[in-house]
PDB file of N, CA and C in Angstrom:
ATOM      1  N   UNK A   1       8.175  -4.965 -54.183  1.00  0.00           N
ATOM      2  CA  UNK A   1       8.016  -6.363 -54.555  1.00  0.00           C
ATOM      3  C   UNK A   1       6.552  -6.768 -54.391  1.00  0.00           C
ATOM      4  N   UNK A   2       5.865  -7.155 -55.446  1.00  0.00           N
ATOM      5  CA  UNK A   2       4.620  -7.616 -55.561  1.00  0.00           C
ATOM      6  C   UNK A   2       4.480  -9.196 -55.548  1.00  0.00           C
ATOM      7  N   UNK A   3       4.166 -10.436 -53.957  1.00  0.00           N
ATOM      8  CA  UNK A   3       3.984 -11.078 -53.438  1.00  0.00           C
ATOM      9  C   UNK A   3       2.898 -12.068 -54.748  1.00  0.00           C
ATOM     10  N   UNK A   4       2.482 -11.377 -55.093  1.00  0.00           N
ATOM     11  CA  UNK A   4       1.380 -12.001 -56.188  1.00  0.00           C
ATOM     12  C   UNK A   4       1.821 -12.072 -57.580  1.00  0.00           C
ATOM     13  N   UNK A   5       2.587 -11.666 -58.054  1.00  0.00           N
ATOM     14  CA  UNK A   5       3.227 -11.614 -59.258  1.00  0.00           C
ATOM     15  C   UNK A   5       3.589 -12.815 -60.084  1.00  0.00           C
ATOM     16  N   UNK A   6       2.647 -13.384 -61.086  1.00  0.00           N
ATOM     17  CA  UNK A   6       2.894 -14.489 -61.442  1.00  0.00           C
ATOM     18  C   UNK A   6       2.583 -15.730 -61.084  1.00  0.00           C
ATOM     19  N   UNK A   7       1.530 -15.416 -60.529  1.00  0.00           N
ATOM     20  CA  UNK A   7       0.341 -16.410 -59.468  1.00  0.00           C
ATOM     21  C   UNK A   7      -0.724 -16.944 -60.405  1.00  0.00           C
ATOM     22  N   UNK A   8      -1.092 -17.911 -60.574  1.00  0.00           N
ATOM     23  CA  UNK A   8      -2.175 -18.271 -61.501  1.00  0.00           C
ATOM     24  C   UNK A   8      -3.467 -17.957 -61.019  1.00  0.00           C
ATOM     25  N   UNK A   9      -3.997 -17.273 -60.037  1.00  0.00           N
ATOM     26  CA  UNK A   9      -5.337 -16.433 -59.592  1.00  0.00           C
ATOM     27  C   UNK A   9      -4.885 -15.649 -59.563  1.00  0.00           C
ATOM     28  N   UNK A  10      -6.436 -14.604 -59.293  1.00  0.00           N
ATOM     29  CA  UNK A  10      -5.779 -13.490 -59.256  1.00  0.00           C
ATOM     30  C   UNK A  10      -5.760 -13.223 -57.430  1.00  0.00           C
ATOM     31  N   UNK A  11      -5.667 -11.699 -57.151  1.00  0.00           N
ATOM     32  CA  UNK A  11      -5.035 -11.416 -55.760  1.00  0.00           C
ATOM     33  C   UNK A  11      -6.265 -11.611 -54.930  1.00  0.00           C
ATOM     34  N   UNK A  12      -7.686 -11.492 -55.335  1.00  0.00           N
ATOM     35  CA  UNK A  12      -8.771 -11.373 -54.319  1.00  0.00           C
ATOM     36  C   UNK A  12      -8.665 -12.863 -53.676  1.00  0.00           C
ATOM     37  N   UNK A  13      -8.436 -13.385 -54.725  1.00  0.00           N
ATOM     38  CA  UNK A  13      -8.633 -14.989 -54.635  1.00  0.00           C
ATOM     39  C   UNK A  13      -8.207 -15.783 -53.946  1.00  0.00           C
ATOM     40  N   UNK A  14      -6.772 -15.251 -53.916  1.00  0.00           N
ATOM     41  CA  UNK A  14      -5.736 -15.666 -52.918  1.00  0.00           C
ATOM     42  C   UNK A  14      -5.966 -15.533 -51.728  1.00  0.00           C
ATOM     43  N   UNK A  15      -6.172 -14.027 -51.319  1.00  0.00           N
ATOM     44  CA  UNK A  15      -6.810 -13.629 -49.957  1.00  0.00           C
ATOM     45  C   UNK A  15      -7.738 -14.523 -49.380  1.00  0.00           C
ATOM     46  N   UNK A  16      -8.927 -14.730 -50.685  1.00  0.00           N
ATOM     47  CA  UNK A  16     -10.225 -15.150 -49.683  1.00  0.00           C
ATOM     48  C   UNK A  16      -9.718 -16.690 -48.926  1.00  0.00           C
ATOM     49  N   UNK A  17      -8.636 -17.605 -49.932  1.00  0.00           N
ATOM     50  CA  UNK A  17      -8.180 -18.468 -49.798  1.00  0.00           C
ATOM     51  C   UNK A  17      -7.748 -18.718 -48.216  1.00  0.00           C
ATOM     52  N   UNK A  18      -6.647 -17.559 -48.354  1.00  0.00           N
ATOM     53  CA  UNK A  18      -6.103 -17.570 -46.815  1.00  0.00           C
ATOM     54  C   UNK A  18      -6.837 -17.651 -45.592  1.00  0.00           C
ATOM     55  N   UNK A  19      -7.725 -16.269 -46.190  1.00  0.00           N
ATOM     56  CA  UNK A  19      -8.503 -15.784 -44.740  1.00  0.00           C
ATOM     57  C   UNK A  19      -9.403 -17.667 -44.475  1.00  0.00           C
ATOM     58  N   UNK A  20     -10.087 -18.073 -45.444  1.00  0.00           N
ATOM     59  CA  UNK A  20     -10.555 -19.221 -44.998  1.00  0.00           C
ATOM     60  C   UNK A  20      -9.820 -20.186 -44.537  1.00  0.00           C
ATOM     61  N   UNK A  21      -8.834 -20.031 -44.592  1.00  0.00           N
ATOM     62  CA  UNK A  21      -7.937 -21.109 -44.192  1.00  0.00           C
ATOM     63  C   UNK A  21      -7.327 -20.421 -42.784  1.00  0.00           C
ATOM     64  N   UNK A  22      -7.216 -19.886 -42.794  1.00  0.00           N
ATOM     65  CA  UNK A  22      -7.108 -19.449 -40.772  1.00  0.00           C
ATOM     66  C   UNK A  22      -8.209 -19.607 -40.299  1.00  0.00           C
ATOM     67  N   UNK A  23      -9.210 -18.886 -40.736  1.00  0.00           N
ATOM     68  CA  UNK A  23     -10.254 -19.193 -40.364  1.00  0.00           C
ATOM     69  C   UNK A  23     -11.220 -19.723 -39.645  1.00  0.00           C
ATOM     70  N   UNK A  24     -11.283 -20.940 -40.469  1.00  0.00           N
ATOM     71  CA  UNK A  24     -11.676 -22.144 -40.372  1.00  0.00           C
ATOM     72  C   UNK A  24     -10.516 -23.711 -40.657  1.00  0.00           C
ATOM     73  N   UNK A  25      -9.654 -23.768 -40.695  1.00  0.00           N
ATOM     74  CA  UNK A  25      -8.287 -24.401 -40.590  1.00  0.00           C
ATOM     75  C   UNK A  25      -9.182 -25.263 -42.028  1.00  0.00           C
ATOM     76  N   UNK A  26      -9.759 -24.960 -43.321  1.00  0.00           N
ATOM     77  CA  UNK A  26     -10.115 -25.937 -44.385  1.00  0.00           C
ATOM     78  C   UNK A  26      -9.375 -25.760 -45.644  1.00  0.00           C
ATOM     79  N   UNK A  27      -9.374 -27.039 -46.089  1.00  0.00           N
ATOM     80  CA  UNK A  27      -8.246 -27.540 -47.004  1.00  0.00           C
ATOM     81  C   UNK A  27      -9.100 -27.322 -48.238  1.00  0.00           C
ATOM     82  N   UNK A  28      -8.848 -27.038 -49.209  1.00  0.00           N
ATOM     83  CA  UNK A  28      -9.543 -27.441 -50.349  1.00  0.00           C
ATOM     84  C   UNK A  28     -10.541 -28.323 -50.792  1.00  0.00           C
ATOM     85  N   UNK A  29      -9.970 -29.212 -50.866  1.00  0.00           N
ATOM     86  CA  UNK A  29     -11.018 -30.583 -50.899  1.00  0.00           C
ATOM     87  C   UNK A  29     -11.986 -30.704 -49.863  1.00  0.00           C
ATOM     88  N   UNK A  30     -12.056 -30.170 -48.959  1.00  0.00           N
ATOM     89  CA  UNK A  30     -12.826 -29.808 -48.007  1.00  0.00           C
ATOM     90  C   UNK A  30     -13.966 -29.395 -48.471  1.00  0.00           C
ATOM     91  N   UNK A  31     -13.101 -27.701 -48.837  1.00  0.00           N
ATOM     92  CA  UNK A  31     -14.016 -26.541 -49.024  1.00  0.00           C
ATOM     93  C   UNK A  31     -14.738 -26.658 -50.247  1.00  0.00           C
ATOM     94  N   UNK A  32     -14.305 -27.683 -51.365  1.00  0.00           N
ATOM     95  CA  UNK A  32     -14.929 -27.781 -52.366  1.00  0.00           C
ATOM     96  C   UNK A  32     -15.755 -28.804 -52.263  1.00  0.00           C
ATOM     97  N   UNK A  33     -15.872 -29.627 -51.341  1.00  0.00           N
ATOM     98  CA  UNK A  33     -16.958 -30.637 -50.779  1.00  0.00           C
ATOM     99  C   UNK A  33     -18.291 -30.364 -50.252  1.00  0.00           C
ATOM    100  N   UNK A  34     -17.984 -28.777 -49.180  1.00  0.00           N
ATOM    101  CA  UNK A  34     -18.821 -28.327 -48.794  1.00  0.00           C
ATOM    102  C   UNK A  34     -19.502 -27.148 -49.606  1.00  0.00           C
ATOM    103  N   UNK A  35     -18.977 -26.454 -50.694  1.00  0.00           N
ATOM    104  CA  UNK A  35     -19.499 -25.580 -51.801  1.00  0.00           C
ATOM    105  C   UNK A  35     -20.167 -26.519 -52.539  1.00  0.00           C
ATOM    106  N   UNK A  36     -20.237 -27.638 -52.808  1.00  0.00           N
ATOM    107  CA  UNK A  36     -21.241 -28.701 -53.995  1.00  0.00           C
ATOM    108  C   UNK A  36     -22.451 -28.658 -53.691  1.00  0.00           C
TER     109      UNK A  36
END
């Protein structure tokens, strides 16, 4: 069973997602606040 299957990113993406989000406990809107 492939966990990613039908995901609108692809798999790196997802990851980097996560790992930043344990991480650093940041939300999106966050992280796209601080990438501008």
């Amino acid at each position: 069973m492939n966990p990613f299957k039908g995901r609108h990113f692809q798999r790196d993406i997802i990851l980097w997602a996560v790992r930043w989000y344990c991480k650093y406990g940041i939300f999106y809107p966050e992280m796209k606040e601080k990438l501008a």
